[in-house]
C-alpha atoms as a PDB file:
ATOM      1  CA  UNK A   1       0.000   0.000   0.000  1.00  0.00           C
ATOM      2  CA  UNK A   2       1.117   4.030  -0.084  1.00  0.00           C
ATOM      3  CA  UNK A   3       0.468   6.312   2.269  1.00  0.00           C
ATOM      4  CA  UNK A   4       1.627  10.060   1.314  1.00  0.00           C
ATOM      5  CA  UNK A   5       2.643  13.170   3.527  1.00  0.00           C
ATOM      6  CA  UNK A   6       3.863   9.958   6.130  1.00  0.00           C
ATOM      7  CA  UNK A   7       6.436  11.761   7.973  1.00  0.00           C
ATOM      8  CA  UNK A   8       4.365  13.237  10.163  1.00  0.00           C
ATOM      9  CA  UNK A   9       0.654  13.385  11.439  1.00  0.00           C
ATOM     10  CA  UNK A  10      -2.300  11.391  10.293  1.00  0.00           C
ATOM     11  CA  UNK A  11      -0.023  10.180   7.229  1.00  0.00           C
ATOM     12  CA  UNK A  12       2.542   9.234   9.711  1.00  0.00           C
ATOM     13  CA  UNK A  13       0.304   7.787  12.331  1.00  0.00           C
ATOM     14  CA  UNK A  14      -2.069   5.978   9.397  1.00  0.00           C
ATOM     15  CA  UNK A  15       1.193   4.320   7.868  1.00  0.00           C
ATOM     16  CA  UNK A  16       2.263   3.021  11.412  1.00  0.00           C
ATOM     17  CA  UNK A  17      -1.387   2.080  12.479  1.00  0.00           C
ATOM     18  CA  UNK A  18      -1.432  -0.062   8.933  1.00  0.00           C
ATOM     19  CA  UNK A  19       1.919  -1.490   9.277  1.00  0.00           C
ATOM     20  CA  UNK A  20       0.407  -2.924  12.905  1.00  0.00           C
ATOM     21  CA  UNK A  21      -2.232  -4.114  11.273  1.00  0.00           C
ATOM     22  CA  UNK A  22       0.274  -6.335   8.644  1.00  0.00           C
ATOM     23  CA  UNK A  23       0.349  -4.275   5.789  1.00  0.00           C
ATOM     24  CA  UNK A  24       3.324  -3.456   3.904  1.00  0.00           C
ATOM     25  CA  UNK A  25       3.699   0.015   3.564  1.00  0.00           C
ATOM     26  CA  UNK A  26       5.505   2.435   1.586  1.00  0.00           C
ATOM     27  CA  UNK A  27       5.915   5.759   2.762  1.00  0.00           C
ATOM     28  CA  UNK A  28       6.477   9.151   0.698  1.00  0.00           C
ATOM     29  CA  UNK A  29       7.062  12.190   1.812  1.00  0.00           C
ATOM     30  CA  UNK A  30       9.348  14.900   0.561  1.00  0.00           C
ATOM     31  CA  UNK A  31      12.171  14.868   3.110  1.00  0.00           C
ATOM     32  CA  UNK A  32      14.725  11.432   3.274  1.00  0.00           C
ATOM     33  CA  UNK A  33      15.991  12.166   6.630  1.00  0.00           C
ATOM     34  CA  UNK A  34      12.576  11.826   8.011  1.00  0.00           C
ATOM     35  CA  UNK A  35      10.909   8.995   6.544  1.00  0.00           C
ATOM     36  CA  UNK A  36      14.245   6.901   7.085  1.00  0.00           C
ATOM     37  CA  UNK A  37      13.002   7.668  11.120  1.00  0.00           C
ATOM     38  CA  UNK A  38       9.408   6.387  10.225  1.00  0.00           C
ATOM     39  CA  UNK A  39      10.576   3.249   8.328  1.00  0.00           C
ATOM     40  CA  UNK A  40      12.515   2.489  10.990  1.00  0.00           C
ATOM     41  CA  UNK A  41      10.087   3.040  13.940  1.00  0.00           C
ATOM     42  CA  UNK A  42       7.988   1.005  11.224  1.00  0.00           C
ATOM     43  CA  UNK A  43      10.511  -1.627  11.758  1.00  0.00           C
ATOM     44  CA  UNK A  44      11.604  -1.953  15.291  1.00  0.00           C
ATOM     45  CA  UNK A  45       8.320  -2.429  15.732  1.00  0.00           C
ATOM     46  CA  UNK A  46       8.068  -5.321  13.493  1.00  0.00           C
ATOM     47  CA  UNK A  47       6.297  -4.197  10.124  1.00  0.00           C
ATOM     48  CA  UNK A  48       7.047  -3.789   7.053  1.00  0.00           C
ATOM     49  CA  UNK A  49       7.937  -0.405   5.463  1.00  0.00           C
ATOM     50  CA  UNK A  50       9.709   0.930   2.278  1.00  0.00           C
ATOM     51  CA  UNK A  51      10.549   4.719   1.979  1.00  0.00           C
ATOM     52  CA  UNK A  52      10.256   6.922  -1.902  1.00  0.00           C
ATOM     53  CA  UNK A  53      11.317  10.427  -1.175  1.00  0.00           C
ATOM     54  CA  UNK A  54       9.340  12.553  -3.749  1.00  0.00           C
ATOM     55  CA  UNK A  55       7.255  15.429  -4.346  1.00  0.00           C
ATOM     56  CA  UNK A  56       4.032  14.719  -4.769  1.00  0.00           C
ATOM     57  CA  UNK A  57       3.254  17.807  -7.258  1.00  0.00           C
ATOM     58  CA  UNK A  58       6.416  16.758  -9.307  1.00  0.00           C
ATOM     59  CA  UNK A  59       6.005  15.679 -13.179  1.00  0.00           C
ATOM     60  CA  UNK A  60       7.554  12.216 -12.749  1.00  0.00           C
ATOM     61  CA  UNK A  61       5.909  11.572  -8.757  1.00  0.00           C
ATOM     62  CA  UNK A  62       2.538   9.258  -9.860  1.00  0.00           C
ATOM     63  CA  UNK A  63       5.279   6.662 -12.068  1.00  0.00           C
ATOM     64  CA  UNK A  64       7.644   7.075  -9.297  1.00  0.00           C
ATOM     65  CA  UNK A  65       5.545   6.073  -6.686  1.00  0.00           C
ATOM     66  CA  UNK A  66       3.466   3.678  -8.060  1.00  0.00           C
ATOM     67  CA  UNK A  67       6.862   2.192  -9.373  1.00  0.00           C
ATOM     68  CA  UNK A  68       8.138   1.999  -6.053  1.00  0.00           C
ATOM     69  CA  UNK A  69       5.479   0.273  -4.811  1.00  0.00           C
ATOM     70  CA  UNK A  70       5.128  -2.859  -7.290  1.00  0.00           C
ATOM     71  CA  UNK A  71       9.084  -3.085  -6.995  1.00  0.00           C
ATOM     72  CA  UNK A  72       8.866  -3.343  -2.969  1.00  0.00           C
ATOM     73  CA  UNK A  73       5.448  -5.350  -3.193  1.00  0.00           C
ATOM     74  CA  UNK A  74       4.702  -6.622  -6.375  1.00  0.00           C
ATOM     75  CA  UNK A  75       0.975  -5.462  -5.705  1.00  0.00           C
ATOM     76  CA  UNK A  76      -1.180  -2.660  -4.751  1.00  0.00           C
ATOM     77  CA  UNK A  77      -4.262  -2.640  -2.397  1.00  0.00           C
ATOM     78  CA  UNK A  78      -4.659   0.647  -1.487  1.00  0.00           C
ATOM     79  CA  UNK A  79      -3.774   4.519  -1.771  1.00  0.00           C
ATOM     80  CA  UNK A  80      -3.896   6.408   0.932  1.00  0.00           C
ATOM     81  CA  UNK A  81      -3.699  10.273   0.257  1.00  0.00           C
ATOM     82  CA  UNK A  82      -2.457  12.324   3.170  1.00  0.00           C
ATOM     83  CA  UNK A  83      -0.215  14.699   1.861  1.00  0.00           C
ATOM     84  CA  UNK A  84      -1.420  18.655   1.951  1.00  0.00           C
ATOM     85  CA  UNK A  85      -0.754  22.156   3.186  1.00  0.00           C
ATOM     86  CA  UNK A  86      -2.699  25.058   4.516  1.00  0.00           C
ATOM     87  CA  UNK A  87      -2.471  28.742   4.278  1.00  0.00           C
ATOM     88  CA  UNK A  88      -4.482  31.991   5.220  1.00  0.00           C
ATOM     89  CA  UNK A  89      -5.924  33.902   2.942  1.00  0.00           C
ATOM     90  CA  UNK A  90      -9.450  35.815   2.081  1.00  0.00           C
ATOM     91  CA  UNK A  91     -10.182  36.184  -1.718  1.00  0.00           C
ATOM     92  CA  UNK A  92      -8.851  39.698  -2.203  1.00  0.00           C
ATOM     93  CA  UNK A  93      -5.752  38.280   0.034  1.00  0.00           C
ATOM     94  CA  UNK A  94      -5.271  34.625  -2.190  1.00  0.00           C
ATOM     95  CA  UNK A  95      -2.637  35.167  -4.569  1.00  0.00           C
ATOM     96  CA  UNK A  96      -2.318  33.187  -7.825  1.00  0.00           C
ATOM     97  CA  UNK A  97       0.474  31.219  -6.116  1.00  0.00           C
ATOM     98  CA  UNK A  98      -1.346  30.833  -2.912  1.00  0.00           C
ATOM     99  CA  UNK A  99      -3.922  29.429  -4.852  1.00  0.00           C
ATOM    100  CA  UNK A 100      -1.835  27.323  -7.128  1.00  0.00           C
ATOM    101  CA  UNK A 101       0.029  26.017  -4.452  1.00  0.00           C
ATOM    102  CA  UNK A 102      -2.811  25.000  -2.920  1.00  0.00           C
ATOM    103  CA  UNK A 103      -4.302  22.853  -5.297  1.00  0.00           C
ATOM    104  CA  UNK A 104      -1.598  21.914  -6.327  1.00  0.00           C
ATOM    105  CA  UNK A 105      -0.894  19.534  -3.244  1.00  0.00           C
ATOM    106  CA  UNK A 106      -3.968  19.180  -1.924  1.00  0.00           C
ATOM    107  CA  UNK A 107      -6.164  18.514  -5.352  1.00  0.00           C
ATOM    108  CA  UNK A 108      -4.107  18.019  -8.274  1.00  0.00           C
ATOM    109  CA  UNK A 109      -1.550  15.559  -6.894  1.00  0.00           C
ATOM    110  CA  UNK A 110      -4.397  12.953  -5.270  1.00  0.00           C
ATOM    111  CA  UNK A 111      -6.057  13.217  -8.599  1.00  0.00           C
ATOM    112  CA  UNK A 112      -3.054  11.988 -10.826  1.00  0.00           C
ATOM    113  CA  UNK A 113      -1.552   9.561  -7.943  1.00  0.00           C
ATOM    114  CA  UNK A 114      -5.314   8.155  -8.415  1.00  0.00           C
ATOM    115  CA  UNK A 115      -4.945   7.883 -12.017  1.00  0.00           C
ATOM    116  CA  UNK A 116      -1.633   6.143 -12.185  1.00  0.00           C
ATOM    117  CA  UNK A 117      -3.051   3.741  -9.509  1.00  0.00           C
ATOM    118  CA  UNK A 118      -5.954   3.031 -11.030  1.00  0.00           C
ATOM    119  CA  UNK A 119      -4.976  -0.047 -13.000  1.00  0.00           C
ATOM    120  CA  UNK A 120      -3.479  -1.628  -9.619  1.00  0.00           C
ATOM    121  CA  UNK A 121      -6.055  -1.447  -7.228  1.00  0.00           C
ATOM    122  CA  UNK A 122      -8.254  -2.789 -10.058  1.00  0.00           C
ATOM    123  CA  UNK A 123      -6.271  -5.882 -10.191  1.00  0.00           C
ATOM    124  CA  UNK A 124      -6.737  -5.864  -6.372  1.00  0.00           C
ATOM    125  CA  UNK A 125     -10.394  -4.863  -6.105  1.00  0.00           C
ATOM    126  CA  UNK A 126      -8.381  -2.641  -3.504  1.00  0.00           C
ATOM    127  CA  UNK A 127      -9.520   1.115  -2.073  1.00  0.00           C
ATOM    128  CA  UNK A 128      -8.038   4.839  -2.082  1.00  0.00           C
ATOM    129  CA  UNK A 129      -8.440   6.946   1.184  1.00  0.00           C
ATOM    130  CA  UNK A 130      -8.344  10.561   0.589  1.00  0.00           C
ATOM    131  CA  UNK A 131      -8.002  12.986   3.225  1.00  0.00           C
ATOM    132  CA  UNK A 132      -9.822  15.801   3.079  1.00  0.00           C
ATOM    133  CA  UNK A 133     -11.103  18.613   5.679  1.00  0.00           C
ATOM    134  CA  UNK A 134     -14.179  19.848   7.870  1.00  0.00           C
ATOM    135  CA  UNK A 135     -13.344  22.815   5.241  1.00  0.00           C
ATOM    136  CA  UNK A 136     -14.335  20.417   2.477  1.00  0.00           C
ATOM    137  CA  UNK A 137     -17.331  20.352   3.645  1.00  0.00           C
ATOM    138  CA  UNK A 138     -18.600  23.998   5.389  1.00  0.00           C
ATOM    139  CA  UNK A 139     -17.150  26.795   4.401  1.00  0.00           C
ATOM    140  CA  UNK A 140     -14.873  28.743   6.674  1.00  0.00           C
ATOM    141  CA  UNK A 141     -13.529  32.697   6.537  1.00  0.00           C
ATOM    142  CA  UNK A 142     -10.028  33.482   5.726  1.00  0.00           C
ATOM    143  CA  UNK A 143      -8.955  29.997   4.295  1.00  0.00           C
ATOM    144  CA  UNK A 144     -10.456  30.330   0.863  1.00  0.00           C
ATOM    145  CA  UNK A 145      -8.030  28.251  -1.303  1.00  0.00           C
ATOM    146  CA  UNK A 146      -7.688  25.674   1.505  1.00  0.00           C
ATOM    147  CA  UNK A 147     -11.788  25.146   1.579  1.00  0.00           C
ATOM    148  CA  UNK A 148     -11.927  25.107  -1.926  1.00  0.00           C
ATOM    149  CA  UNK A 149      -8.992  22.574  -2.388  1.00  0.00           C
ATOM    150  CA  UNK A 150     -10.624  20.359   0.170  1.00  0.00           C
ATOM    151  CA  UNK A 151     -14.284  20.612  -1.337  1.00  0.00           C
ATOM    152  CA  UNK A 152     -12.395  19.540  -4.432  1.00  0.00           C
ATOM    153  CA  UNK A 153     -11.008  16.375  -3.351  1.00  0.00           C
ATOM    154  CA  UNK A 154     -14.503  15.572  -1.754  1.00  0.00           C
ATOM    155  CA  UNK A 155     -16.388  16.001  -5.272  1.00  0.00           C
ATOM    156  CA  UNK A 156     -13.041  13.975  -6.832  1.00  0.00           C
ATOM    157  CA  UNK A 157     -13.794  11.082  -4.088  1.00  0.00           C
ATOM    158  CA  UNK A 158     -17.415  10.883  -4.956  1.00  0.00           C
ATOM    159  CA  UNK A 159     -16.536  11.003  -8.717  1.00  0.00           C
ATOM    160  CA  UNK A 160     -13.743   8.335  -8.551  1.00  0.00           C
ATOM    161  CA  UNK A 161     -16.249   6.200  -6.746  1.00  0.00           C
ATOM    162  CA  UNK A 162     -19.260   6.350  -9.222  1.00  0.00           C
ATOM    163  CA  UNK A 163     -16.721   5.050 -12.097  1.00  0.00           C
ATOM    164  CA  UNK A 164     -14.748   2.216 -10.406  1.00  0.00           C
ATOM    165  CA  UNK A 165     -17.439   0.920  -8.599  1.00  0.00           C
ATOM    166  CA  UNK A 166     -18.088  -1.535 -11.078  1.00  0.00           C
ATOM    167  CA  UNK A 167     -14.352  -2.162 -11.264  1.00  0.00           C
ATOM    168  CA  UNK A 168     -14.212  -2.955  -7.752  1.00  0.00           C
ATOM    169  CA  UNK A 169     -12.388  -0.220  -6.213  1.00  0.00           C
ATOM    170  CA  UNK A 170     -13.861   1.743  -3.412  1.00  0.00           C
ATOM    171  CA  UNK A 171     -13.406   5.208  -3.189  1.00  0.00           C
ATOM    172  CA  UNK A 172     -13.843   7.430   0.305  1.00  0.00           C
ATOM    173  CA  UNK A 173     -12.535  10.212   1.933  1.00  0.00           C
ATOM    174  CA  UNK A 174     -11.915  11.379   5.546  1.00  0.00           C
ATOM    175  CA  UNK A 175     -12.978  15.040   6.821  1.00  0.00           C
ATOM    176  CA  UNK A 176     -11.256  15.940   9.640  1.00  0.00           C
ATOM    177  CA  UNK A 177     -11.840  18.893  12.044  1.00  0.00           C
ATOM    178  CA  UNK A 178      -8.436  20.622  13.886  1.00  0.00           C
ATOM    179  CA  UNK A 179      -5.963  18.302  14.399  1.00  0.00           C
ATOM    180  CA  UNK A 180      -2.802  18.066  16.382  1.00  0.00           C
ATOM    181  CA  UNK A 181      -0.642  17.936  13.668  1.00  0.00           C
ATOM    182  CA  UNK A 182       2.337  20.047  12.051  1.00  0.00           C
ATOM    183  CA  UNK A 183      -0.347  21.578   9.541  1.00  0.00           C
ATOM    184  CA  UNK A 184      -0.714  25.263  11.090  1.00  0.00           C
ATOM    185  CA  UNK A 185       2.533  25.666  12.286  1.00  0.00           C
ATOM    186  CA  UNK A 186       3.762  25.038   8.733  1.00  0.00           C
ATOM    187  CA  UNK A 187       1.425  27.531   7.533  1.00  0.00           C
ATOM    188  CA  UNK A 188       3.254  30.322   9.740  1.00  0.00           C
ATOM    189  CA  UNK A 189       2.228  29.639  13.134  1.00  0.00           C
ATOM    190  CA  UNK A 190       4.492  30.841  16.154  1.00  0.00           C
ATOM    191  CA  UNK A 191       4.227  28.041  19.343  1.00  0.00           C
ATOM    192  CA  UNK A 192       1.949  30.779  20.951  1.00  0.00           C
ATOM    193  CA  UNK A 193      -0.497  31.445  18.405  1.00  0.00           C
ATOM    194  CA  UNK A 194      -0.579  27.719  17.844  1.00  0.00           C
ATOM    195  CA  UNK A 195      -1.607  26.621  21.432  1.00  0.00           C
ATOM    196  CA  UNK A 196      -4.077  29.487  21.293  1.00  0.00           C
ATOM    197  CA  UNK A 197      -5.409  28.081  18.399  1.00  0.00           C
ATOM    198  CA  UNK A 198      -5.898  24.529  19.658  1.00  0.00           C
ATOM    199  CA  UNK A 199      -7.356  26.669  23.211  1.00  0.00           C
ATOM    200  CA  UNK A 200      -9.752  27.930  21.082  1.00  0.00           C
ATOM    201  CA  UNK A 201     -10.716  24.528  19.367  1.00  0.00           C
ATOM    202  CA  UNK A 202     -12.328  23.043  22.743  1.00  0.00           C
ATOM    203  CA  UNK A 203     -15.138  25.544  22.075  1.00  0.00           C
ATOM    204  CA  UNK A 204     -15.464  25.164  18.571  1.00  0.00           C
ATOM    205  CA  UNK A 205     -15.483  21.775  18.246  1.00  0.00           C
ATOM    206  CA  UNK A 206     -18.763  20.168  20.372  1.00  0.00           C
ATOM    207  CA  UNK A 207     -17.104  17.798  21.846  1.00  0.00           C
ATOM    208  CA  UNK A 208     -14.784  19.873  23.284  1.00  0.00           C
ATOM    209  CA  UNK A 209     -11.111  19.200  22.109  1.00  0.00           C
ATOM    210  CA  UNK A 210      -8.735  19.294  18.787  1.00  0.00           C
ATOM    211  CA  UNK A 211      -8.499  15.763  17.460  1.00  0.00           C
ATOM    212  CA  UNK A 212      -5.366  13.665  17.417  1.00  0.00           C
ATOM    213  CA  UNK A 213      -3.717  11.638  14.372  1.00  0.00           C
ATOM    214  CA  UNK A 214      -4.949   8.128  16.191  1.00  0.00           C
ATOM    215  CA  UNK A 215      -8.791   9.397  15.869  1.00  0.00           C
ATOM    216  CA  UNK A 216      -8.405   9.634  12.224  1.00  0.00           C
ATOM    217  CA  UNK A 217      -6.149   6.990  11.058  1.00  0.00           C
ATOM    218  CA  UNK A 218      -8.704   4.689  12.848  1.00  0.00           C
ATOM    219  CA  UNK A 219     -11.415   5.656  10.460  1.00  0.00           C
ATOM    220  CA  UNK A 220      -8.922   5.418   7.760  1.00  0.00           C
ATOM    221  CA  UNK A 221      -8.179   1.882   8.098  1.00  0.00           C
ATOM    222  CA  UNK A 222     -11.284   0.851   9.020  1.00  0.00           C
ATOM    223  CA  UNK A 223     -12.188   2.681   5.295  1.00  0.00           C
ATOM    224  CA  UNK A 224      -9.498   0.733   3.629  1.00  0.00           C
ATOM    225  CA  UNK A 225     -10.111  -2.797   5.159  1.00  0.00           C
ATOM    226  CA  UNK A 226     -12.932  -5.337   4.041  1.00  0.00           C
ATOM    227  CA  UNK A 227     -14.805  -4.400   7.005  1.00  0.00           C
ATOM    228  CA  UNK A 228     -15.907  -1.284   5.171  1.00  0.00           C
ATOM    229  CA  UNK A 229     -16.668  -3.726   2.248  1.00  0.00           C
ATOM    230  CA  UNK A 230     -20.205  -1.788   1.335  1.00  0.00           C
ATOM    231  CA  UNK A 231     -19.064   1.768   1.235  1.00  0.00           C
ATOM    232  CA  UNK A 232     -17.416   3.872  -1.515  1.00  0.00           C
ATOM    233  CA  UNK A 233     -18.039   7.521  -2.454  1.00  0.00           C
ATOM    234  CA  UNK A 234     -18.585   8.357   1.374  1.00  0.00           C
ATOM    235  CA  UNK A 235     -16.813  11.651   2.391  1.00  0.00           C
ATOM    236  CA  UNK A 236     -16.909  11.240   6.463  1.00  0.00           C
ATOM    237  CA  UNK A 237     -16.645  14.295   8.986  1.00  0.00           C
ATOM    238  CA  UNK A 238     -14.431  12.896  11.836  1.00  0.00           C
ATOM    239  CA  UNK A 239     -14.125  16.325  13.483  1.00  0.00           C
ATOM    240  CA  UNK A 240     -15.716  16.267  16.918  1.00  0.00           C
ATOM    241  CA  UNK A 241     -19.081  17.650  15.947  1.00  0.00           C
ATOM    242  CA  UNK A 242     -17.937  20.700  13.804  1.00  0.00           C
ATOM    243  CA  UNK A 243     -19.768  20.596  10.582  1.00  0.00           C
ATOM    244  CA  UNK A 244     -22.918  20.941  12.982  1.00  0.00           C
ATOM    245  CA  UNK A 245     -22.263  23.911  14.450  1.00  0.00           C
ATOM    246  CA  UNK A 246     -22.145  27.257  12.455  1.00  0.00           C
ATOM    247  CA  UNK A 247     -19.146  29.637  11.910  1.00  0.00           C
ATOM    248  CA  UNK A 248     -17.679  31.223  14.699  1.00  0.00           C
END
């Protein structure tokens, strides 16, 4: 299987979580130093991980990685897309290459690591996890590109699953709500403004607190496994209640 953006956060946590569960794994992420430290956590802890360094918006990344998979495995079951940045931004605010950047990662690089995919899960009848957002789902002020790259992979999920249904590939995505994660600090966030921001999540989340990477890499492969044999095109808000309440 591949699991993308797995040096850190829900990719990390999903890739170890599947490697527990027996599945060979290969992890891709853009920096070599750090997924060598996930492999081998992967390892010492007796599963079975291979590490692809490569940027996922990169020409040659969909071949690469698919590649890299067959050669470790010789199969593939299923795509896990976890890779994907944030920034600020209204719509006077969004610049082209805010914007571009944005969907870049977060939209266009699911959508052609999908593609090239494709013809292996088929062989499989396996399943593609996307991760997506609360934002995919309600809109919030002052992340305009993010929302809009997020409601983009949830219509891509829903799409994907209509046309390889009948192939036998399921197709679902996860929605989270604030996470602990490195997400906001690498959008910009200082330590302060970041525990402020998590502070402020425990109201604006219902049940009270940000999520953590183990909440959501349970759904994930629970989404991936036979046990969610009967569902494709679902996009699933895992975010302590937020898409019920409204902006604030």
């Amino acid at each position: 299987m591949i699991v993308t953006g797995a040096t850190s956060g829900i990719g990390r946590e999903s890739a170890e979580t599947f490697a527990r569960e027996g599945a060979s794994v290969l992890l891709v992420g853009r920096q070599a130093p750090a997924l060598a430290e996930v492999e081998s956590a992967i390892r010492a802890a007796g599963g079975q991980a291979v590490s692809c360094a490569a940027d996922v918006t990169a020409v040659d990344a969909p071949e690469r990685i698919v590649g890299a998979a067959l050669t470790a495995f010789a199969h593939l079951d299923v795509l896990v897309n976890a890779a994907g940045i944030i920034a600020t931004g209204a719509l006077e605010a969004t610049t082209d290459e805010v914007w571009d950047s944005m969907m870049a990662v977060n939209l266009r690089a699911p959508f052609r690591l999908m593609r090239a995919a494709a013809p292996h899960l088929t062989a499989r009848k396996g399943s593609i996890v996307n991760v997506s957002s609360v934002n995919g789902l309600r809109s919030f002020p002052g992340v305009l590109a993010y929302c809009v790259s997020k409601a983009g992979v949830d219509h891509l999920t829903r799409c994907a699953a209509i046309e390889m249904a009948a192939l036998g590939v399921r197709v679902n995505a996860v929605n989270p709500g604030v996470t602990v994660t490195n997400l906001h600090r690498r959008s910009g966030m200082d330590d302060t403004q970041y525990a402020a921001f998590l502070e402020r999540s425990k109201s604006t989340h219902p049940l009270g607190r940000p999520g953590r990477p183990e909440d959501i890499a349970a759904l994930i492969v629970f989404l991936a496994s036979d046990r969610a044999g009967w569902m494709t095109g679902e996009t699933i808000a895992i975010d302590g209640g937020r898409h019920l309440t409204c902006a604030r």
